[in-house]
C-alpha atoms as a PDB file:
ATOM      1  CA  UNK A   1      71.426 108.284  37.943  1.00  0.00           C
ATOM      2  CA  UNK A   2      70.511 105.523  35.673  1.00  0.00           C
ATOM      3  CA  UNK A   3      69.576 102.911  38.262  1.00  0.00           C
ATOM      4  CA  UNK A   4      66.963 105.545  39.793  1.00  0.00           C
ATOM      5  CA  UNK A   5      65.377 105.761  36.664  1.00  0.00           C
ATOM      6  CA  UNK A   6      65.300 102.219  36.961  1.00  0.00           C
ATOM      7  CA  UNK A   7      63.821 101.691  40.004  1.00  0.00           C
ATOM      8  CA  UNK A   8      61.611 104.147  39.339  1.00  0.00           C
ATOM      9  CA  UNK A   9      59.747 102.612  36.498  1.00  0.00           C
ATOM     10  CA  UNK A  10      59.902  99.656  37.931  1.00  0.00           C
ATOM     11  CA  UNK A  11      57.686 101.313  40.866  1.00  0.00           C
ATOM     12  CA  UNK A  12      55.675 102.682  38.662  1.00  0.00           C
ATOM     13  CA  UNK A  13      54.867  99.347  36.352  1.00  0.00           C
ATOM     14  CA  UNK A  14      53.982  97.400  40.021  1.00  0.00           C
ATOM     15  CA  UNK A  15      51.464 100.666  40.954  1.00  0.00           C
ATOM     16  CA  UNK A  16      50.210 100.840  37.474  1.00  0.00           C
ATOM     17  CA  UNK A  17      49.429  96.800  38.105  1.00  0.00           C
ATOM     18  CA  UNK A  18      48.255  96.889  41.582  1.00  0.00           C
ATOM     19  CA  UNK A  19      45.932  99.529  40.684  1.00  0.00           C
ATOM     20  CA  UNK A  20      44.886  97.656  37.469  1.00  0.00           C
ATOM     21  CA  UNK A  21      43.779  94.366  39.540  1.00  0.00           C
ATOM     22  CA  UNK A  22      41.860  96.654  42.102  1.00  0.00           C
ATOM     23  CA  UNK A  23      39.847  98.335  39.046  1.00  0.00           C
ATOM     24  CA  UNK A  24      39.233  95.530  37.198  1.00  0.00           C
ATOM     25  CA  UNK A  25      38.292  93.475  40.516  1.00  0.00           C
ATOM     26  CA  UNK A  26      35.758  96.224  41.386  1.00  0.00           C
ATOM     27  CA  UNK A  27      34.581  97.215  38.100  1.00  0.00           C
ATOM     28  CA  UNK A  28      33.312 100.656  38.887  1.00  0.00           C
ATOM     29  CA  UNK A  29      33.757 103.361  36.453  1.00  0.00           C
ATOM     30  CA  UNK A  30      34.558 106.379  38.814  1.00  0.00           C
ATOM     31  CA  UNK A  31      37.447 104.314  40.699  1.00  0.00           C
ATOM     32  CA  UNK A  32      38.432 103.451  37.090  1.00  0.00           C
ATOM     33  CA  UNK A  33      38.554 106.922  36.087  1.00  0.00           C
ATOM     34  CA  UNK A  34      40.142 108.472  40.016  1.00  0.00           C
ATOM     35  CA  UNK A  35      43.258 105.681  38.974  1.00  0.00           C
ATOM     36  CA  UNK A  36      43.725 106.892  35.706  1.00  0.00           C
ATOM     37  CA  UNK A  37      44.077 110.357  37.135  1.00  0.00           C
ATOM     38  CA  UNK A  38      46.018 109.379  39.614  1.00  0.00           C
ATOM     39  CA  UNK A  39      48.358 107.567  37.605  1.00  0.00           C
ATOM     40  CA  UNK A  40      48.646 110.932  35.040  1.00  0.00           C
ATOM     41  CA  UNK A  41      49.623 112.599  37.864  1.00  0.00           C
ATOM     42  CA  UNK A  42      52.216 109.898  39.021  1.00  0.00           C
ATOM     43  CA  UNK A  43      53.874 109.836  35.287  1.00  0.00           C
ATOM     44  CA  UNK A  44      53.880 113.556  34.922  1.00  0.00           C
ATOM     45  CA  UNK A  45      55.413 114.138  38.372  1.00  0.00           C
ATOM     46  CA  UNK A  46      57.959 111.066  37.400  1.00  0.00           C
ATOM     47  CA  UNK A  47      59.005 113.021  34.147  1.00  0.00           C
ATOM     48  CA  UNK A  48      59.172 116.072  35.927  1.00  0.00           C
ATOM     49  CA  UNK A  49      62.016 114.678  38.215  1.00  0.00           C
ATOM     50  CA  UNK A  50      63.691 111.783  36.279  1.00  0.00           C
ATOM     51  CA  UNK A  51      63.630 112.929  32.380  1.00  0.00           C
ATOM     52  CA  UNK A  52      63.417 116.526  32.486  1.00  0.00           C
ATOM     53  CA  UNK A  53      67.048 118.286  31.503  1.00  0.00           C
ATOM     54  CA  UNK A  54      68.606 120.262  34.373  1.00  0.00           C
ATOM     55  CA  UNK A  55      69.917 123.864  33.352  1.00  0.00           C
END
């Protein structure tokens, strides 16, 4: 269970990057602003399966 937390931060720090190079390459505000919504809904979904406690 601990390495898929792992790997999944670790796929989550390379999309958070990839998508920080094509925002800052572009420079537009509204793509700025669809990736950070985007990447809320990645990290909530990611808590939701990794870090929440199963009853």
């Amino acid at each position: 269970m601990m390495l898929d937390r792992l790997f999944a931060l670790l796929a989550l720090v390379a999309l958070v990057a990839f998508l920080w190079i094509v925002a800052a390459r572009v420079g537009r505000a509204d793509l700025a602003i669809a990736i950070a919504i985007g990447i809320a809904f990645v990290c909530y979904d990611l808590w939701l399966q990794l870090f929440r406690r199963r009853r």
